[in-house]
Protein backbone atom coordinates (compact mmCIF):
# COMPACT_ATOMS: atom_id res chain seq x y z
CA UNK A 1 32.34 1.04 83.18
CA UNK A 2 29.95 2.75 80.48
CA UNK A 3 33.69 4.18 78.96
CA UNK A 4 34.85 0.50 78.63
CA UNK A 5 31.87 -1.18 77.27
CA UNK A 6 31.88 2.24 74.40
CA UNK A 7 35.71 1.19 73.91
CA UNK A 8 35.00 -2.33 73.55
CA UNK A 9 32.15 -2.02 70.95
CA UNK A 10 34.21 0.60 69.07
CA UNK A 11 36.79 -2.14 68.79
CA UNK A 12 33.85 -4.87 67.64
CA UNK A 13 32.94 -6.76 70.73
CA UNK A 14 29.13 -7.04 71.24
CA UNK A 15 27.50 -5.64 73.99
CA UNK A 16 26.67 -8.85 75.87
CA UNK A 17 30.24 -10.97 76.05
CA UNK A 18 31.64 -6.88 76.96
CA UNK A 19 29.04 -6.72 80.09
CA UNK A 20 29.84 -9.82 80.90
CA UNK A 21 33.64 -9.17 81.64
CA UNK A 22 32.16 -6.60 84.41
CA UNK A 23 29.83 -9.21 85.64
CA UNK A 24 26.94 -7.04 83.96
CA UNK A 25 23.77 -8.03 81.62
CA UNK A 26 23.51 -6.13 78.68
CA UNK A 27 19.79 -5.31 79.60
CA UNK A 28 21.91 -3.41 82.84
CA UNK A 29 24.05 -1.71 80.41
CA UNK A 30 20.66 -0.66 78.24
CA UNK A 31 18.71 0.64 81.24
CA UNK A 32 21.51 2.51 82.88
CA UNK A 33 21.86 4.21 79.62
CA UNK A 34 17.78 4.67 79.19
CA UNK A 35 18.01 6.43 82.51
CA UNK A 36 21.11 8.29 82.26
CA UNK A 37 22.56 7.13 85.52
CA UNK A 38 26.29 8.26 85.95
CA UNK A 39 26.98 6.01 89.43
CA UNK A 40 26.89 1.74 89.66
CA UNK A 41 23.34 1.36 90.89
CA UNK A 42 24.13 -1.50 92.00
CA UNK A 43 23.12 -2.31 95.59
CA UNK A 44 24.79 -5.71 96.60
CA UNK A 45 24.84 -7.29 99.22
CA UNK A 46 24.82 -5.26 102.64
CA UNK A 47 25.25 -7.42 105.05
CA UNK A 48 28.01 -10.80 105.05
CA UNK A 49 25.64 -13.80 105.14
CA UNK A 50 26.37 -15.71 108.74
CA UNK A 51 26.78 -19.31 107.26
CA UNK A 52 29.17 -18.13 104.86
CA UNK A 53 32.66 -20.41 105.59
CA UNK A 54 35.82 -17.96 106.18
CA UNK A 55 39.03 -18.24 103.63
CA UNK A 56 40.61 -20.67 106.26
CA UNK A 57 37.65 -23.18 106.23
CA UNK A 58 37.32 -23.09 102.86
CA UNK A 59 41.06 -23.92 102.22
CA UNK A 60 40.59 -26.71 104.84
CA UNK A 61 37.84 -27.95 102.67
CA UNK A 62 40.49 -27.75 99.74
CA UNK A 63 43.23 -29.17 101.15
CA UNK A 64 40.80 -32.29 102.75
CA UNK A 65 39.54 -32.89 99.04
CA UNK A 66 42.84 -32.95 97.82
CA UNK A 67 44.52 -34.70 100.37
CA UNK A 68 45.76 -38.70 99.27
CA UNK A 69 43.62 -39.99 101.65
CA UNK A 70 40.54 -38.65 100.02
CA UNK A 71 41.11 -37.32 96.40
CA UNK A 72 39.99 -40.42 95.03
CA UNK A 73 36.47 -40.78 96.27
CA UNK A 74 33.54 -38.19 96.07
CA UNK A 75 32.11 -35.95 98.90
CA UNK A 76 29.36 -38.00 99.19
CA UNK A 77 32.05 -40.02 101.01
CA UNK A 78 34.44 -38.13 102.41
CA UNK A 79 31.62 -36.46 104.90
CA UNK A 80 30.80 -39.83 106.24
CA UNK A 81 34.18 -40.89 106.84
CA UNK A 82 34.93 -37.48 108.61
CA UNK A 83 31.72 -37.71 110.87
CA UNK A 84 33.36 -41.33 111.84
CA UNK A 85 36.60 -39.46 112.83
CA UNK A 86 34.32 -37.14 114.95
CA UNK A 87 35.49 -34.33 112.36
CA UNK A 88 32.61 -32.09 110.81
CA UNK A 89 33.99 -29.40 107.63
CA UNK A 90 30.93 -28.97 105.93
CA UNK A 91 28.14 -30.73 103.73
CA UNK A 92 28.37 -32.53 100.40
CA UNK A 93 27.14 -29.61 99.07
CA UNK A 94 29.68 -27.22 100.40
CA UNK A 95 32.12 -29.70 99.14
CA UNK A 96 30.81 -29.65 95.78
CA UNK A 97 30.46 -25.82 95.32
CA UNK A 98 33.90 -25.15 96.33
CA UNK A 99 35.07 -27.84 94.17
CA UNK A 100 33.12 -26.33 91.46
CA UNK A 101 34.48 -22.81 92.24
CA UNK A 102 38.07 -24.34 91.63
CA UNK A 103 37.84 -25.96 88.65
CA UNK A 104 38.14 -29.35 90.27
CA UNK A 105 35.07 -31.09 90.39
CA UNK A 106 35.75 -33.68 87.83
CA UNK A 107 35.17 -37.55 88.04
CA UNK A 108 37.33 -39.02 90.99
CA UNK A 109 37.65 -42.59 90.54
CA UNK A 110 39.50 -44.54 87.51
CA UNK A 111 36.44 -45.51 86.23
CA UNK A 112 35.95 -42.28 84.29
CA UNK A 113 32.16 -42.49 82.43
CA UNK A 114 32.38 -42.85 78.64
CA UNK A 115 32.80 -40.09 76.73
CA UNK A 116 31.07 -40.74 72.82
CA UNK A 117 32.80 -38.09 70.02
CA UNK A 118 30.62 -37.62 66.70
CA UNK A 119 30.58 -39.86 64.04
CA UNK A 120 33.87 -38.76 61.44
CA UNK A 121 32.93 -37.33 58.22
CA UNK A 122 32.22 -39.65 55.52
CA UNK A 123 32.09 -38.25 52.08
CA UNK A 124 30.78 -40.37 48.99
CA UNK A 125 31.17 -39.04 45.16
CA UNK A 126 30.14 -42.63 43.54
CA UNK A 127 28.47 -45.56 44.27
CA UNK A 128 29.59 -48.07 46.53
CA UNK A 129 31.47 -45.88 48.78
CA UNK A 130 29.69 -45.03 51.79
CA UNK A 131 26.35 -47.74 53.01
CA UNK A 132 24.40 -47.30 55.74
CA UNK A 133 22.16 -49.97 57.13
CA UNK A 134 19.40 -50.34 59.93
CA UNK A 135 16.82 -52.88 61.30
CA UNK A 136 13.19 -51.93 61.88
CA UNK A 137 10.15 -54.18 63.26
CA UNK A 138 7.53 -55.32 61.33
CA UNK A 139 4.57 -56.61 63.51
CA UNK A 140 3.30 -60.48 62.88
CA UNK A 141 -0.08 -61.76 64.09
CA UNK A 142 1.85 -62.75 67.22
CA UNK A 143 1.04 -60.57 70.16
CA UNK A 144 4.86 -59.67 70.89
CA UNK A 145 6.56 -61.81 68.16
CA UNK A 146 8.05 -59.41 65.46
CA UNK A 147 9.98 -59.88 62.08
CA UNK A 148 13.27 -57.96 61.18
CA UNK A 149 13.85 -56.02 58.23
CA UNK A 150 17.46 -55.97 57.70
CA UNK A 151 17.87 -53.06 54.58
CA UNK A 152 21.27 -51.77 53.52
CA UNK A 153 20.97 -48.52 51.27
CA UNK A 154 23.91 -46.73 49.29
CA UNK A 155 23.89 -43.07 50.53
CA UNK A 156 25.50 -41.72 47.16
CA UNK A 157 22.67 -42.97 45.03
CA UNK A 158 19.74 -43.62 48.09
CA UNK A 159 19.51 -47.11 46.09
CA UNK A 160 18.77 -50.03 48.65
CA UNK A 161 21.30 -52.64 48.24
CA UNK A 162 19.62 -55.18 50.09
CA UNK A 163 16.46 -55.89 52.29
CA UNK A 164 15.92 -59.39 53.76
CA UNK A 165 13.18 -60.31 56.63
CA UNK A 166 14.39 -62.75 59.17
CA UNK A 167 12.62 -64.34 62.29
CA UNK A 168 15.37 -63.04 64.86
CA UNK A 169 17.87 -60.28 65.32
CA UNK A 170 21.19 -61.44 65.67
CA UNK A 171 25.23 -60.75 64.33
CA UNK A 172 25.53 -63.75 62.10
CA UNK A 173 22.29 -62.46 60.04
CA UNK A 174 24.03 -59.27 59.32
CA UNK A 175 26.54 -60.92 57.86
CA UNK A 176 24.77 -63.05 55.89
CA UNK A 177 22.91 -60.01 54.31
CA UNK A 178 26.33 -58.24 54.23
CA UNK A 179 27.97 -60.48 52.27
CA UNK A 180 25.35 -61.14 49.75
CA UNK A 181 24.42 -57.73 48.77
CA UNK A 182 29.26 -57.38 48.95
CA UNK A 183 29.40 -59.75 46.12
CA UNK A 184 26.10 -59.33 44.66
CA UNK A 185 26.53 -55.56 43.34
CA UNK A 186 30.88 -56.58 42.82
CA UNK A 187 31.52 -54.21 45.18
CA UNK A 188 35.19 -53.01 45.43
CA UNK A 189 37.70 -54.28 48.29
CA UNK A 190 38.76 -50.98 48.86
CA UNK A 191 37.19 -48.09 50.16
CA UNK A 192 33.90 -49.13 51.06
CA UNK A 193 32.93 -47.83 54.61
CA UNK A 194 29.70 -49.39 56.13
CA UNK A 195 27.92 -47.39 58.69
CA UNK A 196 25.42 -48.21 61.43
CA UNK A 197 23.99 -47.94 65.18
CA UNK A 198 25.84 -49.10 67.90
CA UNK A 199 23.08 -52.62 68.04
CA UNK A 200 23.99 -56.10 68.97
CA UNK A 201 23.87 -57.26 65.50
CA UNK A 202 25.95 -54.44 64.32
CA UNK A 203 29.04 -55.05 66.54
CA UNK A 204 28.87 -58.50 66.99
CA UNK A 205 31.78 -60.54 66.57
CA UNK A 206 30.38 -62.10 64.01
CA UNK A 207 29.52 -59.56 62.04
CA UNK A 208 33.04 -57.53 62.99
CA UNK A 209 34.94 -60.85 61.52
CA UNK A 210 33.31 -60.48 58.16
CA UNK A 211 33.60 -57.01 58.20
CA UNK A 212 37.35 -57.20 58.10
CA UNK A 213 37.21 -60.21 55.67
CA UNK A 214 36.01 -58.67 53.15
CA UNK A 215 37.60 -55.28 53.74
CA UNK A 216 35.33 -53.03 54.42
CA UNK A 217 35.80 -50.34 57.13
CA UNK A 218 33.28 -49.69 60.20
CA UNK A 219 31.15 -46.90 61.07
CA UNK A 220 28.83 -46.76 63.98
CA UNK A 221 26.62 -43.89 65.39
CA UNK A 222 27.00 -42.79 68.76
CA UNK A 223 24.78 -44.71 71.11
CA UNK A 224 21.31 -43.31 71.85
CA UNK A 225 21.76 -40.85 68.82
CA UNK A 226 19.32 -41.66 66.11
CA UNK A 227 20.70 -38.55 63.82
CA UNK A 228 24.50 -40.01 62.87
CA UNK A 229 22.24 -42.41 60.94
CA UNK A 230 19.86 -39.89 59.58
CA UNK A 231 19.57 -41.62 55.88
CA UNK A 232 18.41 -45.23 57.44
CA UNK A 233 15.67 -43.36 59.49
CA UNK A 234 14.35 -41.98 56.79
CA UNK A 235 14.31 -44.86 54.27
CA UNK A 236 12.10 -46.61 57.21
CA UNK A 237 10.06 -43.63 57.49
CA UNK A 238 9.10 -43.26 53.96
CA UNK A 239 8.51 -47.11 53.80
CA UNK A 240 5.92 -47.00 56.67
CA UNK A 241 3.99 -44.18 56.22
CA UNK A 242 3.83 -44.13 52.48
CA UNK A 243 -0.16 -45.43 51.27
CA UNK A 244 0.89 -48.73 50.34
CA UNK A 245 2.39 -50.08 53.95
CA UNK A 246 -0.06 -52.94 54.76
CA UNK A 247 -2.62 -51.73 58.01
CA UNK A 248 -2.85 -55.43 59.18
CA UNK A 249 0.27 -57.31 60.45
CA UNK A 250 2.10 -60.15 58.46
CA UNK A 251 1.11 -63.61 59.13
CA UNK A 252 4.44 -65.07 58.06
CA UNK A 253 7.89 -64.36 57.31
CA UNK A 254 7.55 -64.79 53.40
CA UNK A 255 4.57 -62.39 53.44
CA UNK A 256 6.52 -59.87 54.75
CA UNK A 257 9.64 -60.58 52.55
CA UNK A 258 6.97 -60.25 49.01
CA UNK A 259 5.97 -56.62 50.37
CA UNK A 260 9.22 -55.84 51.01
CA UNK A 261 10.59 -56.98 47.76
CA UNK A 262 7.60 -54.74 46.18
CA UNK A 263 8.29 -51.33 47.60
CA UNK A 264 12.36 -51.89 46.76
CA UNK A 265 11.31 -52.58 43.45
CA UNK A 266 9.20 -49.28 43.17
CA UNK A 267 11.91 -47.29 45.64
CA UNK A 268 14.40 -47.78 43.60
CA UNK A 269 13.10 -47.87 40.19
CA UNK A 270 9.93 -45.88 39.65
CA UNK A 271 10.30 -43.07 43.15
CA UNK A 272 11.46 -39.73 42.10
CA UNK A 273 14.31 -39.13 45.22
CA UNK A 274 14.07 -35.50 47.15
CA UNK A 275 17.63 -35.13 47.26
CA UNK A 276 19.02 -36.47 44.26
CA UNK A 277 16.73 -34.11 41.84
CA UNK A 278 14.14 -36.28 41.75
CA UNK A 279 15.61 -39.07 39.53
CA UNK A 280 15.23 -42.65 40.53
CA UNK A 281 18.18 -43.92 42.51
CA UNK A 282 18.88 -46.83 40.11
CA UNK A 283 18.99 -44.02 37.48
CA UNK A 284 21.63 -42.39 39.75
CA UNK A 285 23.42 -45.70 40.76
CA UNK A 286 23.88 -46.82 37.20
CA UNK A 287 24.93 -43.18 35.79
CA UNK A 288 21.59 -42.62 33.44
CA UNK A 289 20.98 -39.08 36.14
CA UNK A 290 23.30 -36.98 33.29
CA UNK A 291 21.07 -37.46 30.75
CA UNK A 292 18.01 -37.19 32.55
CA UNK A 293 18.86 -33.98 34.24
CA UNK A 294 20.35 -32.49 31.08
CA UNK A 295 17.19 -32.83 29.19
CA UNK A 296 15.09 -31.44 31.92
CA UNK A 297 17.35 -28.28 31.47
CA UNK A 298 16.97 -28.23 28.08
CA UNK A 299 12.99 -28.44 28.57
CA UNK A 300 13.28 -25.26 30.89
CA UNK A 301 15.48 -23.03 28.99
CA UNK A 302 12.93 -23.54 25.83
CA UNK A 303 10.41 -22.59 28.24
CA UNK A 304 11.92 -19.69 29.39
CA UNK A 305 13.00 -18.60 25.83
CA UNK A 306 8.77 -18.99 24.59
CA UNK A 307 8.16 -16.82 27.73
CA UNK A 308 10.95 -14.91 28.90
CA UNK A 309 8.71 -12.80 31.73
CA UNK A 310 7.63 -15.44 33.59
CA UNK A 311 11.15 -15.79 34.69
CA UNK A 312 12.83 -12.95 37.31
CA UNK A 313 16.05 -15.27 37.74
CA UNK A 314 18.18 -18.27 36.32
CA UNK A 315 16.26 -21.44 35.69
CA UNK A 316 15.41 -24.28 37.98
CA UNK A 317 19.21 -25.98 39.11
CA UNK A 318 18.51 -29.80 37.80
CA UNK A 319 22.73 -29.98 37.74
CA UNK A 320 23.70 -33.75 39.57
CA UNK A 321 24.35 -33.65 43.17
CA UNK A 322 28.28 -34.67 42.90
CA UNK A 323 28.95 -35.44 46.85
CA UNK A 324 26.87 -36.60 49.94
CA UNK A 325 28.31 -36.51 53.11
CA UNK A 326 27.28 -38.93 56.05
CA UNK A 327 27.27 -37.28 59.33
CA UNK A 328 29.27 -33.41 58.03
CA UNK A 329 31.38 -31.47 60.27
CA UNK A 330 29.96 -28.34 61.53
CA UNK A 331 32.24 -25.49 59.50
CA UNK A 332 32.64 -21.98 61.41
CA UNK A 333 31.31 -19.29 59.59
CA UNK A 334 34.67 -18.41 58.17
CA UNK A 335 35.27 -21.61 56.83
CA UNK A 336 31.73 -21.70 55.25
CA UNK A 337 32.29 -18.25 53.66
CA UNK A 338 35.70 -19.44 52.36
CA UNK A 339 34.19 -22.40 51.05
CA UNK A 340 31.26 -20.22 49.09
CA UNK A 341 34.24 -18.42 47.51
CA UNK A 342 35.51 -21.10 46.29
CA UNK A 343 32.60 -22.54 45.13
């Protein structure tokens, strides 16, 4: 065994996935060698265990699972229904270890449980390509009465589109907003992919029908999954917890519209964005970024030309961000290192 697991490294397998294949640990493989042992030191079992079923009951189990009678329900009813018969094979358990064993236990009725893929990538290199949009709470003075900030947000630029407070959560406010902010910012027909959570309002048929009115294309999160909508959560979060959030709930609707209309003024005119190299996201959304970014390089190369040894490498990168993605696809570590290459 110690040959093998030498020939199998020598080839480029690791040590743990090469134990494995000899139902070994590596930390076996390690201590045998620590010791110098030259025999398996394995012990095993001694003794056959006395409740263990035989090869014939456990292809009677087997063939009972599989029989038309019984492959579409679970053990958990195929026991019972033997016991009625005056038949006992073995438990549920039993059942569901040899089932296990084969390879079989999978769901046995038609109703199959849901099965929920990752978002598809989305991939934005302008404005008005890829939205994403969220509700959030804000409290009232009502114990248990709440307003709804609906926000939609560009993810190419981070610029919020639109941000209305309503009374109620429903489908037919989302499209309201939808359509406003559509022909508001002229947005075009084609190509525009909107993408939210998997909430009433989102999929309602309401909202679906104007949707596919106006031509843009649907995008939701998986449900229960807060990351496939990471850039949403975190417009909310930096809204809430930045100084400015009022401590005291909002006595009415139009209070809680004027603060809101306040911070997407400052958002997206006076905040310096993280992830878009600190430029505003109207300068980003209305192409001014270039400019901005390419003086800021000019201001560090003059400072590293006045004092050249304060610098051990290249300059600060202040080059635009050309592409966001919306939910990537995890690359293997080939791909990645082809992509590098390329880059």
């Amino acid at each position: 065994m110690l040959a093998l697991i030498d020939e199998a490294r020598a080839a480029g397998a690791r040590l743990e996935p090469a134990a494995q294949v000899l139902s070994l640990t590596a930390r076996t493989i390690q201590r045998w060698r620590g010791q110098g042992v030259s025999v398996d030191r394995r012990c095993g079992p001694l003794t056959r265990l006395a409740n263990q079923l035989t090869a014939t009951e456990r292809t009677r189990v087997l063939a009972i699972a599989n029989a038309p009678k019984y492959r579409d329900i679970s053990p958990k009813q195929i026991v019972p229904r033997l016991a009625d018969e005056g038949i006992y094979v073995a438990s549920e358990s039993t059942f569901y270890r040899i089932l296990r064993a084969e390879q079989q236990l999978a769901h046995r009725e038609r109703c199959r449980p849901a099965t929920h893929r990752r978002p598809k990538e989305k991939t934005a290199t302008g404005p008005c390509q890829v939205w994403s949009w969220d509700i959030t709470y804000m409290k009232s003075t009502v114990a248990g009465r709440f307003f709804y900030l609906y926000m939609v947000m560009d993810v190419w630029s981070r610029k919020i589109m639109a941000a209305t407070v309503f009374s109620k959560e429903c489908g037919q406010n989302s499209a309201v907003l939808l359509v406003e902010a559509y022909h508001h910012h002229g947005v075009n027909p084609d190509g525009l992919v909107l993408h939210s959570d998997n909430g009433g309002p989102m999929k309602g048929s309401t909202m679906l029908a104007t949707l596919q009115r106006l031509g843009v294309v649907p995008s939701f999160s998986r449900p229960g999954v807060s990351n496939d909508n990471p850039f949403s959560e975190a417009l909310f979060r930096t809204m809430k917890y930045r100084p400015g959030y009022p401590s005291q709930p909002f006595a009415r609707e139009q209070d809680a519209q004027r603060w809101v209309d306040g911070f997407v003024s400052w958002y997206n005119t006076e905040h310096l964005h993280s992830e878009i190299r600190f430029v505003t996201p109207d300068d980003r959304h209305y192409g001014c970024e270039s400019e901005i970014l390419k003086k800021r390089e000019r201001v560090y190369r003059q400072a590293q030309q006045r004092n050249p040894n304060r610098w051990t490498g290249s300059i600060r990168n202040w080059k635009p961000i050309e592409m966001v993605q919306l939910n990537p696809e995890k690359k293997r570590p080939l791909e990645e290192g082809l992509c590098n290459k390329a880059a």
